[in-house]
Protein backbone atom coordinates (compact mmCIF):
# COMPACT_ATOMS: atom_id res chain seq x y z
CA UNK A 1 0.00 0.00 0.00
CA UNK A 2 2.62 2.31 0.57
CA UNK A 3 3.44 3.13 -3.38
CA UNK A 4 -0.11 4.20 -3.54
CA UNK A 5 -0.18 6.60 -0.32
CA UNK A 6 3.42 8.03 -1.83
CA UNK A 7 2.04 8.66 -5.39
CA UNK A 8 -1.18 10.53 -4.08
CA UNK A 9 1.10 12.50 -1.68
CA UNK A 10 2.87 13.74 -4.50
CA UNK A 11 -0.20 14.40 -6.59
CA UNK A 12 -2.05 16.75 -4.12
CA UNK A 13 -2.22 20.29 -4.97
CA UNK A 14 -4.33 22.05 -2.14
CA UNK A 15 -4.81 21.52 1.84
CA UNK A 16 -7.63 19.05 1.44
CA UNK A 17 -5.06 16.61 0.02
CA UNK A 18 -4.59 14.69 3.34
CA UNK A 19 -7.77 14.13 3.97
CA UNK A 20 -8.02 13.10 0.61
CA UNK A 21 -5.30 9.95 1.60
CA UNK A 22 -7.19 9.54 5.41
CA UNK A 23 -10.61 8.75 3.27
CA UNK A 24 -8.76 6.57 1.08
CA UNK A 25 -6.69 4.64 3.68
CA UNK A 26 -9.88 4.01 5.23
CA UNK A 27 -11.03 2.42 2.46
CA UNK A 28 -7.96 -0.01 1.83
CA UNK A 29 -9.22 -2.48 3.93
CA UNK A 30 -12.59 -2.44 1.97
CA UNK A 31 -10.74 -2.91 -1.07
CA UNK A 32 -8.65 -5.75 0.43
CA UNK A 33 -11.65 -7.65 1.23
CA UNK A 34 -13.20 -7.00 -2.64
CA UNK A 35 -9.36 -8.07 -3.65
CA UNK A 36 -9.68 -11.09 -1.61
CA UNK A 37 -13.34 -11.90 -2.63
CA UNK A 38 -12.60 -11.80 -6.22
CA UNK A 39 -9.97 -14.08 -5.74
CA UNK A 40 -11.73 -16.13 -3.49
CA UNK A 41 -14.80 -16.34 -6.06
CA UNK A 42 -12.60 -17.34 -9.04
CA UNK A 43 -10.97 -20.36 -6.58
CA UNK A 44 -15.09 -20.79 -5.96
CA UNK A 45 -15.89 -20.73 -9.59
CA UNK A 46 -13.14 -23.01 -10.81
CA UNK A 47 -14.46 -25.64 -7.93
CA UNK A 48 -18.23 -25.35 -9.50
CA UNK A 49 -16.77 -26.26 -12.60
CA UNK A 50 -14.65 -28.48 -11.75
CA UNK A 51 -17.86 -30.32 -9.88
CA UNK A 52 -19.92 -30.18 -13.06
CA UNK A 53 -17.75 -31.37 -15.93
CA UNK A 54 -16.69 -34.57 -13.50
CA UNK A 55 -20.09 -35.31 -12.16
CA UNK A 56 -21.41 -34.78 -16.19
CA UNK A 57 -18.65 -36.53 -17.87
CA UNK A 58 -17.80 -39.28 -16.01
CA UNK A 59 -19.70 -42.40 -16.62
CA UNK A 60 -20.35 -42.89 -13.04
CA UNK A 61 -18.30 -41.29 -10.12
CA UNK A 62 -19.90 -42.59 -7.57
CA UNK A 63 -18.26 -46.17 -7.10
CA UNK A 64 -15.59 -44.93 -4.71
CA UNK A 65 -17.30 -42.44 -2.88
CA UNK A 66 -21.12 -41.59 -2.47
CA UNK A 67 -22.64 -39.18 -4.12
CA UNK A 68 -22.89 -37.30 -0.40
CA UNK A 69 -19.50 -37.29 0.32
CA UNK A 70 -18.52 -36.52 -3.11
CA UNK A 71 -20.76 -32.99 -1.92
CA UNK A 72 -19.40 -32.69 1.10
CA UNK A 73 -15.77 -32.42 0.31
CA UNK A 74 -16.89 -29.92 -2.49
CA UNK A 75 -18.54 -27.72 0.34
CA UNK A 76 -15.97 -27.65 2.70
CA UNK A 77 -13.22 -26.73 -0.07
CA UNK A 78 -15.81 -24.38 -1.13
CA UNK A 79 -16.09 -23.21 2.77
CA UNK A 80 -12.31 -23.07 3.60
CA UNK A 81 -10.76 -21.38 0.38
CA UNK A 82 -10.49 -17.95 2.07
CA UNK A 83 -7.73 -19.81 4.55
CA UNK A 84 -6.18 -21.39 2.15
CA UNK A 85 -3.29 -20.34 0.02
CA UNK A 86 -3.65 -20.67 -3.73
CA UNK A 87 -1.43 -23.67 -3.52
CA UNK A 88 -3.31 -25.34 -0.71
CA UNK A 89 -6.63 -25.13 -3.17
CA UNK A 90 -4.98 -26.28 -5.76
CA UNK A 91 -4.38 -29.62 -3.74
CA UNK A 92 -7.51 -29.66 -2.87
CA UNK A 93 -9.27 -29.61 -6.15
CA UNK A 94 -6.68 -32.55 -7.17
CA UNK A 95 -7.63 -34.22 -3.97
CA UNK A 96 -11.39 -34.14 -5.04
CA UNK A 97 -10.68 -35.28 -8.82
CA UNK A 98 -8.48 -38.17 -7.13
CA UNK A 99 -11.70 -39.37 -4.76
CA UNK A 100 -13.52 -40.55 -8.17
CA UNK A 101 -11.01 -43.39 -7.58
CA UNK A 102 -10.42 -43.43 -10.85
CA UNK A 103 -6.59 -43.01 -12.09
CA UNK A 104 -7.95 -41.62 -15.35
CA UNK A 105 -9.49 -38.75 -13.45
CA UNK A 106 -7.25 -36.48 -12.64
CA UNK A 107 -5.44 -33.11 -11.65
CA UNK A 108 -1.87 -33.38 -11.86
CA UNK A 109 -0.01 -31.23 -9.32
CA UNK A 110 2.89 -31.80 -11.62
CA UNK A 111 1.38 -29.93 -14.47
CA UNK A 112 3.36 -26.42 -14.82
CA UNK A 113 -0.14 -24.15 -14.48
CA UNK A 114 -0.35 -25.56 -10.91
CA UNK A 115 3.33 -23.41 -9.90
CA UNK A 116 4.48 -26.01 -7.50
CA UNK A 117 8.00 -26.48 -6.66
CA UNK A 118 9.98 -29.70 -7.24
CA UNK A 119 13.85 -29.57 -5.96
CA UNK A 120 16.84 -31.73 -7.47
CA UNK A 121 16.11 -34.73 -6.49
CA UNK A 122 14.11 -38.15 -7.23
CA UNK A 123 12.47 -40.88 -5.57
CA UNK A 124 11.40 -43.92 -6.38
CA UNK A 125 9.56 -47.07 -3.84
CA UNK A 126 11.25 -50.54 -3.99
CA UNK A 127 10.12 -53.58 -2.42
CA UNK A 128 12.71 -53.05 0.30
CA UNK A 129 11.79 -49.12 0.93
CA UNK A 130 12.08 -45.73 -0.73
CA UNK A 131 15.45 -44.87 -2.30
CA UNK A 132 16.96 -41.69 -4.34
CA UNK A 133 17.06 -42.69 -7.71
CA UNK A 134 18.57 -39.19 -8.84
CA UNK A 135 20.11 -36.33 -7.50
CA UNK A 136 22.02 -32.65 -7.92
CA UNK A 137 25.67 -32.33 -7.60
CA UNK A 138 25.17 -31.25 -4.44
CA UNK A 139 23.40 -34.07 -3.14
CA UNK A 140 24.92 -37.04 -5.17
CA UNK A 141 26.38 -39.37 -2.29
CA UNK A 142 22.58 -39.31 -1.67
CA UNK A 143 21.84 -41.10 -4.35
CA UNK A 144 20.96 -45.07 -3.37
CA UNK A 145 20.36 -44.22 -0.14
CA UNK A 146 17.05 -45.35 1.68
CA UNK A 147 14.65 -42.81 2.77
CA UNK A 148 13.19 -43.06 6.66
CA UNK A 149 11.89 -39.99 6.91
CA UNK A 150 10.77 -37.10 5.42
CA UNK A 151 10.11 -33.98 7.37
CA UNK A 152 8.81 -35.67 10.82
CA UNK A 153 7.31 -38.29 9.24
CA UNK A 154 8.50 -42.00 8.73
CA UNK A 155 8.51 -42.37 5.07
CA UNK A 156 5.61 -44.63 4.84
CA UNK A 157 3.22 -42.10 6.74
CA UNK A 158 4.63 -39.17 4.44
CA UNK A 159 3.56 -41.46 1.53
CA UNK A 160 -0.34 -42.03 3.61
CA UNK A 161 -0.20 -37.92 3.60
CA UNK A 162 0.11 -37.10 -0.16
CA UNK A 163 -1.85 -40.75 -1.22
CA UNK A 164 -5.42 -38.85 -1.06
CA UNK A 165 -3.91 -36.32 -3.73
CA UNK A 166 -2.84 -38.91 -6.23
CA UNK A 167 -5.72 -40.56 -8.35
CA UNK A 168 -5.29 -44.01 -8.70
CA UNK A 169 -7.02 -47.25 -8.46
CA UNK A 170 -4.34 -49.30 -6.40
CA UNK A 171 -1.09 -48.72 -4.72
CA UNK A 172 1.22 -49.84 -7.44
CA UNK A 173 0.12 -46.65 -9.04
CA UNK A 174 -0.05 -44.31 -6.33
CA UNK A 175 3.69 -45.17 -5.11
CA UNK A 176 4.50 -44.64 -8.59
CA UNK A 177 3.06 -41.11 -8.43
CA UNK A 178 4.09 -40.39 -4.98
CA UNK A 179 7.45 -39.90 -6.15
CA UNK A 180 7.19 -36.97 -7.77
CA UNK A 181 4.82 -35.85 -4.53
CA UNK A 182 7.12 -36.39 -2.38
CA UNK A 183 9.68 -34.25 -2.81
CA UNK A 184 7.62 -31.26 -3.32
CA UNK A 185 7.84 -28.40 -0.58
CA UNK A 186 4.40 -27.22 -1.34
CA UNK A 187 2.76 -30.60 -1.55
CA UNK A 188 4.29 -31.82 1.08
CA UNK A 189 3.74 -28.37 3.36
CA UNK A 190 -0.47 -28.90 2.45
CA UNK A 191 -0.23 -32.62 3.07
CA UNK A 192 1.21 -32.35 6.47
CA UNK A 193 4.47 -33.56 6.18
CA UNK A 194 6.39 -30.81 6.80
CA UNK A 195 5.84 -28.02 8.74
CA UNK A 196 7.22 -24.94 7.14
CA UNK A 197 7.97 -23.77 3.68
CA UNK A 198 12.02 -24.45 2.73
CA UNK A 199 14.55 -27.16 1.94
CA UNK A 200 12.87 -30.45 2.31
CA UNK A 201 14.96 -32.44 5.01
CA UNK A 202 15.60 -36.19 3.94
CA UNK A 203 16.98 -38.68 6.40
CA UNK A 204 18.35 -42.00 5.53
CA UNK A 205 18.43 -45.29 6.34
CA UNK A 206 22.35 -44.78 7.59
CA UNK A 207 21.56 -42.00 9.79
CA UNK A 208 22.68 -39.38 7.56
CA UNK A 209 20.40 -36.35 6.74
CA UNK A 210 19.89 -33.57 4.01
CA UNK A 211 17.90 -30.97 3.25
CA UNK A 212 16.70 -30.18 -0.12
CA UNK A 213 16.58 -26.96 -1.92
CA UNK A 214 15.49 -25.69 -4.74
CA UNK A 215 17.79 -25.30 -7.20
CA UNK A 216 16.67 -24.13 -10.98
CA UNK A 217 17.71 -26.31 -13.99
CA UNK A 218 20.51 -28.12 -11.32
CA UNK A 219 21.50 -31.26 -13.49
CA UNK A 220 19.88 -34.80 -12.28
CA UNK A 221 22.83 -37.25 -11.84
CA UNK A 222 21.79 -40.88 -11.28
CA UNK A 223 23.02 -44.52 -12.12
CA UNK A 224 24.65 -44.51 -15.60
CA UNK A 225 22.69 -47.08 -18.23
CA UNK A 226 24.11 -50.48 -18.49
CA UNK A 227 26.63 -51.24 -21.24
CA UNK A 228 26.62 -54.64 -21.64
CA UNK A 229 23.41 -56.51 -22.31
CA UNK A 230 21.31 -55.47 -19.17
CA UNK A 231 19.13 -53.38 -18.43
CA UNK A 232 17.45 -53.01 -21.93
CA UNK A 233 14.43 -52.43 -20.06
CA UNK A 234 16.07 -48.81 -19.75
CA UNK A 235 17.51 -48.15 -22.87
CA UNK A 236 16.40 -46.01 -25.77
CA UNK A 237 13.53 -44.03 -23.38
CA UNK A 238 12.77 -41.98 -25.76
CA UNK A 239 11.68 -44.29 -28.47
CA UNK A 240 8.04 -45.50 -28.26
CA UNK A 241 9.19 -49.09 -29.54
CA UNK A 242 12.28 -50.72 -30.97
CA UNK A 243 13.55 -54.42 -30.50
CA UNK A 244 16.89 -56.77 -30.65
CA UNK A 245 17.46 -59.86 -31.29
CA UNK A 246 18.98 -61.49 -28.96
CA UNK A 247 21.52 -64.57 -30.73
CA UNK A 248 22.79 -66.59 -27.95
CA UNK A 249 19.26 -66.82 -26.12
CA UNK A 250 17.64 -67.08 -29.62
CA UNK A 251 15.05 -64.50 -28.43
CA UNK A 252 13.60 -61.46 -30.16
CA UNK A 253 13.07 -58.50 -27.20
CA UNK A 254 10.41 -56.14 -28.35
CA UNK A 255 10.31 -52.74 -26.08
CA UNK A 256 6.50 -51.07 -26.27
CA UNK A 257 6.87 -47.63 -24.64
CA UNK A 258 4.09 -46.34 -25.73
CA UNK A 259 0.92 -47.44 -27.37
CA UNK A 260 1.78 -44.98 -30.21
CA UNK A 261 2.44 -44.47 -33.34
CA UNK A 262 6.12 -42.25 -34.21
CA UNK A 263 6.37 -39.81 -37.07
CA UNK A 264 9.68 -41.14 -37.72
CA UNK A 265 8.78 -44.47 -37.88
CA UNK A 266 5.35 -45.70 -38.36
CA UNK A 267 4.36 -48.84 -36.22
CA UNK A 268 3.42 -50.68 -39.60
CA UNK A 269 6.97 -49.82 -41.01
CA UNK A 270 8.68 -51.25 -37.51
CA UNK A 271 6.38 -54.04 -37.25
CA UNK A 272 7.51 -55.16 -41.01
CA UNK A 273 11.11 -54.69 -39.88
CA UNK A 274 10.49 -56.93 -36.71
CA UNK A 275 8.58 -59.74 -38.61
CA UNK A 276 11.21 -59.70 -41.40
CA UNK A 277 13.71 -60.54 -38.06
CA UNK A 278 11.20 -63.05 -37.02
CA UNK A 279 10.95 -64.98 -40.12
CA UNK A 280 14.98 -64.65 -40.54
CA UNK A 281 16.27 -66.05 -36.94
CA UNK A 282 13.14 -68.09 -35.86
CA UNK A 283 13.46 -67.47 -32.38
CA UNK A 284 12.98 -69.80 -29.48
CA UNK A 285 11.21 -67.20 -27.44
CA UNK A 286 9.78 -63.58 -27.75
CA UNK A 287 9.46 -60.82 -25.36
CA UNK A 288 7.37 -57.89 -25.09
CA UNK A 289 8.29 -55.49 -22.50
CA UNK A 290 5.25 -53.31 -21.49
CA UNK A 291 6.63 -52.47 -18.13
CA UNK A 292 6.90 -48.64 -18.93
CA UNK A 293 4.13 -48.11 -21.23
CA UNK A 294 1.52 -46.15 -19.76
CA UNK A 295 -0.69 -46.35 -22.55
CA UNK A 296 -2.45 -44.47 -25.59
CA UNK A 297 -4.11 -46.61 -28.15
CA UNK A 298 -4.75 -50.20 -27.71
CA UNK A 299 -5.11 -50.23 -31.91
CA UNK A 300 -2.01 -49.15 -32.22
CA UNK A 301 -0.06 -53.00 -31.26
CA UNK A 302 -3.30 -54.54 -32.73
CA UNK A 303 -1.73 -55.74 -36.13
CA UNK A 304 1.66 -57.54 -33.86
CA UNK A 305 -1.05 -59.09 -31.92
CA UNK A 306 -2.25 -60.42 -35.37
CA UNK A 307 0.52 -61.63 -36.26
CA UNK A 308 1.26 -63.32 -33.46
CA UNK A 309 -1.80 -65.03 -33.52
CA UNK A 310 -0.45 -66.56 -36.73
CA UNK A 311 2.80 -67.62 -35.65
CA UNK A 312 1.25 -69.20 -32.68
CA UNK A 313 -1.37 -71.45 -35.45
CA UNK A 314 2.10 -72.08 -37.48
CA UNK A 315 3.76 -73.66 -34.40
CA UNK A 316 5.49 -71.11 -32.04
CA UNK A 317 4.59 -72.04 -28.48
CA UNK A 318 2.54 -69.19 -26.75
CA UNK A 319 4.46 -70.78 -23.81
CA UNK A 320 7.25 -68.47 -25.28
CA UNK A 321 6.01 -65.55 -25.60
CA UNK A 322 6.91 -63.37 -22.43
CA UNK A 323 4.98 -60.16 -21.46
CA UNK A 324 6.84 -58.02 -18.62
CA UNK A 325 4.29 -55.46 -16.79
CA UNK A 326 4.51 -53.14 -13.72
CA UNK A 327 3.42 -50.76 -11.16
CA UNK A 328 3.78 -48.18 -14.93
CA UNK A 329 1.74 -49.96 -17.13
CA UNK A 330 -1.62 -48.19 -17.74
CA UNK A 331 -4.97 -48.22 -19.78
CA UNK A 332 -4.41 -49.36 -23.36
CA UNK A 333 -1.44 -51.03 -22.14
CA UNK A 334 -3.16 -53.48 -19.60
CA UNK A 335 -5.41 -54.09 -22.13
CA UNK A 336 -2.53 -55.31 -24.42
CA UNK A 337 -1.19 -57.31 -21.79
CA UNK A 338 -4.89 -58.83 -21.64
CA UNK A 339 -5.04 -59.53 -24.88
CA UNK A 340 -2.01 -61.30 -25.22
CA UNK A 341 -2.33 -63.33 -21.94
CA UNK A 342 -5.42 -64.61 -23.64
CA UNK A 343 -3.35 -65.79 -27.00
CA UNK A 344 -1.25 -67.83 -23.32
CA UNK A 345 1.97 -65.47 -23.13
CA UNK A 346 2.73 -64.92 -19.80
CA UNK A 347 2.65 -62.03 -17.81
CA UNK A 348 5.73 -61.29 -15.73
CA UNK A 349 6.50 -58.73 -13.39
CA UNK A 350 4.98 -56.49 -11.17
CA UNK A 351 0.71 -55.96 -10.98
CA UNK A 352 0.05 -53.40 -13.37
CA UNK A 353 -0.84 -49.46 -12.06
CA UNK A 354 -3.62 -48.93 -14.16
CA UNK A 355 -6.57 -52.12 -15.00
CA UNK A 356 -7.75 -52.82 -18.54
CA UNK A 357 -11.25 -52.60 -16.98
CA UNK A 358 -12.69 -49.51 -15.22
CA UNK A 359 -12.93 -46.42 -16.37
CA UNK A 360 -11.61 -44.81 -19.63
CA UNK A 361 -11.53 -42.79 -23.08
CA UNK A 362 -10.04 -39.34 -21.02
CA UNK A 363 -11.86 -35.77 -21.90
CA UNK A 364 -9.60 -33.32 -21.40
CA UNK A 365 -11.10 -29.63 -20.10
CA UNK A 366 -9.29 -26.30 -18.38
CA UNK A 367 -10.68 -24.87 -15.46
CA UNK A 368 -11.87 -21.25 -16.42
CA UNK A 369 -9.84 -19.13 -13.90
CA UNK A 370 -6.51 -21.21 -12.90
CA UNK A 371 -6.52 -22.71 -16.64
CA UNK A 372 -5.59 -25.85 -14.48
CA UNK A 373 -5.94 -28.89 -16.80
CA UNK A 374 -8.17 -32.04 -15.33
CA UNK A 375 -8.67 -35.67 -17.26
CA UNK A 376 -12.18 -37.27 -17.14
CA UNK A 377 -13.06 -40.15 -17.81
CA UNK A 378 -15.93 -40.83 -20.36
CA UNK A 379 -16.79 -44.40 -20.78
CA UNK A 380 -16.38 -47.78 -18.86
CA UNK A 381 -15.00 -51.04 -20.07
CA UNK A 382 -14.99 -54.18 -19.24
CA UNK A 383 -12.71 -56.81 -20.25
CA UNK A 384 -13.39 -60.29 -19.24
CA UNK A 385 -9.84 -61.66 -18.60
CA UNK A 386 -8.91 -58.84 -16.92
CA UNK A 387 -12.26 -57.64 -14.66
CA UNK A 388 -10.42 -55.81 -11.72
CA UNK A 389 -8.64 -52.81 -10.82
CA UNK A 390 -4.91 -54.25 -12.12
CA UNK A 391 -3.70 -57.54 -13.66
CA UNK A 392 -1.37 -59.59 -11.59
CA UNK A 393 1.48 -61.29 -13.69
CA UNK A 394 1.73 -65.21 -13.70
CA UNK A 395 5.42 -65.05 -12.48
CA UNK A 396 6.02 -62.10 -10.03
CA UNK A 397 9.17 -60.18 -10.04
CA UNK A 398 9.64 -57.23 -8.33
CA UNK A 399 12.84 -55.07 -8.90
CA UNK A 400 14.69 -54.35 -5.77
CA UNK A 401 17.05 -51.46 -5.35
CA UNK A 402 19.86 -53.52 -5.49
CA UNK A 403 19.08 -54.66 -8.61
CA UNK A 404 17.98 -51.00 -9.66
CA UNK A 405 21.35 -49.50 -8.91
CA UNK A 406 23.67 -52.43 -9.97
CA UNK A 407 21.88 -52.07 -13.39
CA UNK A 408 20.43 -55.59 -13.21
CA UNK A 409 17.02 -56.92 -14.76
CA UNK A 410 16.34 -60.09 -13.10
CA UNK A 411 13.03 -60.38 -15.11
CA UNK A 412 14.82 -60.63 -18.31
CA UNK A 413 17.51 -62.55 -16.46
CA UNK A 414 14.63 -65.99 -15.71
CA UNK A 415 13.34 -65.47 -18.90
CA UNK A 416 16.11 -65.88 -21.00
CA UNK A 417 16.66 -68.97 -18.67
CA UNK A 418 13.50 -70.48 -19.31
C-alpha cells in the first residue's frame, strides 16, 4: 500500500489533500476484502466447474465415494478457500478429482499451471523401501540411499499424507506417483508432512540427513545405463518401440513404450522390420516389454497381436512368448497385456498401475480461472480376462534397489533362462 499513499502524496495540490489519503486509507481495507473476494470467487468458480464437468462426464463417479461425500468435500473446499493459500486449493481440487477413484481422473499437481515447486532430487519405492534414484551435484552421495523420513514423518506415513492427492485405483500406481509428490515443498507443506515452507529435510536409512533446496535447472545425476546386455528395459527411453534380437538366447526382445504411433517411424513400417527378423532367426522365445508403457491406443499394437496369432497357429509355443508389466503400465497397455495373456503369453513382473477394466476414453477440459488442466473419464470397459482394478502377472518379479542401482534386470535374467 505504501506506493499508492506516496504517489497521491505527491499528486495533491491544495490543503484538502490529506484528507483526501485519510478517506482513502480508510477504504484499503474495503478494497482488500473486494481483492480477496474476487480471488476467493474465481478459486469458488473453478471448484463449480470443476464439480460439473466430472459429475457430467464421467460415466459414473460414484463407485468410490457416495454421491454425499462426493458434496461434502466440495462444500468444505468451497467453505475453507479464504484460509487457504492458492497452492493449498490447488491440492484440494486434485484431492477431489483423485476421490472418483479413478486413475484416469485427474489433476496433476505436476502440471506447470499448478506453480508447484519440485527440488533436485528423485524418488522412487522398492520392495525393500524408498530410495533416491537421482540427485544434484550437491546431493549425489545421496543417491541409493534409503529414505526413513521425510520432514517428521516416517517415510511410509509421508507417503499415507500425499496418497489422497494422487488418483489411482491401487497402490502400485499411487507409489508410482508419490514420487514426484514427495519431494515437493508445497505438496508436502499442504499434506502435512512438513511443517514450514524451505529445503525439504531427507533422512536415511544410515543416519545421515539432508535438506533439499530448490535449485533451478541443477542437473539430475543418477546410475549410468548399463553397457553390456542389461538393463534393456532402460535403454532407448525416448523411443516409443524398438527391439533386438537377442543370438545366444535365440530370443527377439520387443520394447513397447508407448501405445503410439512415431512420425519417424510408423508402427506398420517397424512391425515389417520386426517380422522380417522373425521370419529370418526363428526365435525360441519372444518378449514384449510393457513395463513402462503407460498407454495411448490399444489399436495401435493390434496388427503384432495379429501376427502373433499366426505364428502361434504355425507352431510357435505361446508358452514363449513373455509379457513383462509393472506398477507403470496403464490403460491401453493393460489391455494389451490382456489380450495377449489370452493368445497364453505370460505375464511377468509387477501388478500393473492402471486395470484394462474400469474407467476410460479421457476428456480433457481447463478450469476457467486457474486454466488448471483435469482428465475425465468418459466411458467404462470391461474386459473379461482382466475384470479388476490391475492384472497380476503369472510369475512375479519385483525389482529391488539392489538390482535398480547395480543395473540388473532379473526379469529378463529368468526369462532368457527359461
Amino acid at each position: 500500500m505504501t506506493p499508492i499513499v506516496a504517489h497521491l502524496h505527491r499528486g495533491c495540490a491544495y490543503d484538502r489533500g490529506m484528507g483526501v489519503i485519510a478517506a482513502l486509507l480508510l477504504l484499503i481495507p474495503a478494497l482488500s476484502a473486494q481483492s480477496n473476494a474476487t480471488r476467493d470467487q474465481r478459486w469458488r468458480d473453478d471448484l463449480q466447474f470443476l464439480q460439473q464437468r466430472i459429475t457430467a462426464t464421467h460415466p459414473n463417479p460414484y463407485t468410490q465415494i457416495s454421491r454425499e461425500q462426493f458434496a461434502e468435500s466440495v462444500q468444505q473446499l468451497n467453505d475453507t478457500i479464504p484460509q487457504l493459500s492458492d497452492g493449498a486449493v490447488i491440492a484440494g481440487l486434485a484431492k477431489i478429482a483423485a476421490s472418483i477413484g479413478d486413475y484416469h481422473t485427474s489433476l496433476s499437481l505436476t502440471q506447470g499451471t499448478a506453480g508447484f515447486r519440485f527440488p533436485p532430487i528423485r524418488l522412487r519405492w522398492f520392495p525393500d523401501g524408498l530410495f533416491v534414484t537421482q540427485a544434484s551435484d550437491a546431493h549425489g552421495p545421496s543417491i541409493g540411499k534409503r529414505v526413513v523420513q521425510i520432514g517428521d514423518k516416517p517415510a511410509e506415513d509421508a507417503y499415507a499424507a500425499v496418497r489422497p492427492y494422487i488418483s489411482g485405483e491401487n497402490d502400485w500406481w499411487a507409489r508410482l506417483i508419490s514420487g514426484n509428490y514427495l519431494i515437493s515443498p508445497d505438496i508436502l507443506l499442504t499434506a502435512g508432512v512438513i511443517a514450514a515452507d524451505g529445503p525439504v529435510p531427507f533422512v536415511f536409512e544410515d543416519g545421515t540427513a539432508i535438506n533439499v533446496a530448490l535449485a533451478p535447472a541443477a542437473l539430475l545425476n543418477g546410475p549410468v545405463i548399463a553397457k553390456p546386455l542389461f538393463p534393456y528395459y532402460r535403454r532407448n527411453p525416448s523411443q516409443y518401440y524398438w527391439y533386438d534380437y537377442l543370438p545366444e538366447a535365440q530370443t527377439v526382445y520387443i520394447k513397447y513404450n508407448a501405445c503410439t504411433s512415431m512420425n519417424t517411424l510408423p508402427f506398420s513400417r517397424f512391425l515389417t522390420q520386426m517380422l522380417q527378423e522373425f521370419a529370418e532367426t526363428q526365435p525360441s522365445k519372444a518378449v514384449i516389454d510393457m513395463r513402462n508403457n503407460g498407454g495411448g491406443s490399444s489399436a495401435v499394437l493390434q496388427p503384432m497381436i495379429d501376427a502373433l496369432q499366426v505364428a502361434i497357429r504355425q507352431g510357435f509355443p505361446p508358452s514363449k512368448l513373455f509379457v513383462v508389466i509393472g506398477r507403470e503400465t496403464a490403460s491401453s497397455a493393460s489391455l494389451n497385456a490382456a489380450t495377449l495373456k489370452g493368445l497364453g503369453a505370460t505375464l511377468i513382473g509387477e501388478p500393473v498401475g492402471g486395470g484394462a477394466s474400469g474407467f476410460g476414453e479421457v476428456i480433457q477440459f481447463s478450469l476457467p480461472n486457474s486454466r488448471l488442466v483435469v482428465n475425465c473419464s468418459s466411458r467404462v470397459f470391461q474386459i473379461p480376462n482382466a475384470p479388476g482394478p490391475t492384472i497380476a502377472p503369472d510369475v512375479a518379479f519385483e525389482l529391488k534397489a539392489s538390482d535398480y542401482f547395480a543395473d540388473r534386470d532379473p526379469i529378463i535374467e529368468w526369462i532368457l533362462q527359461q
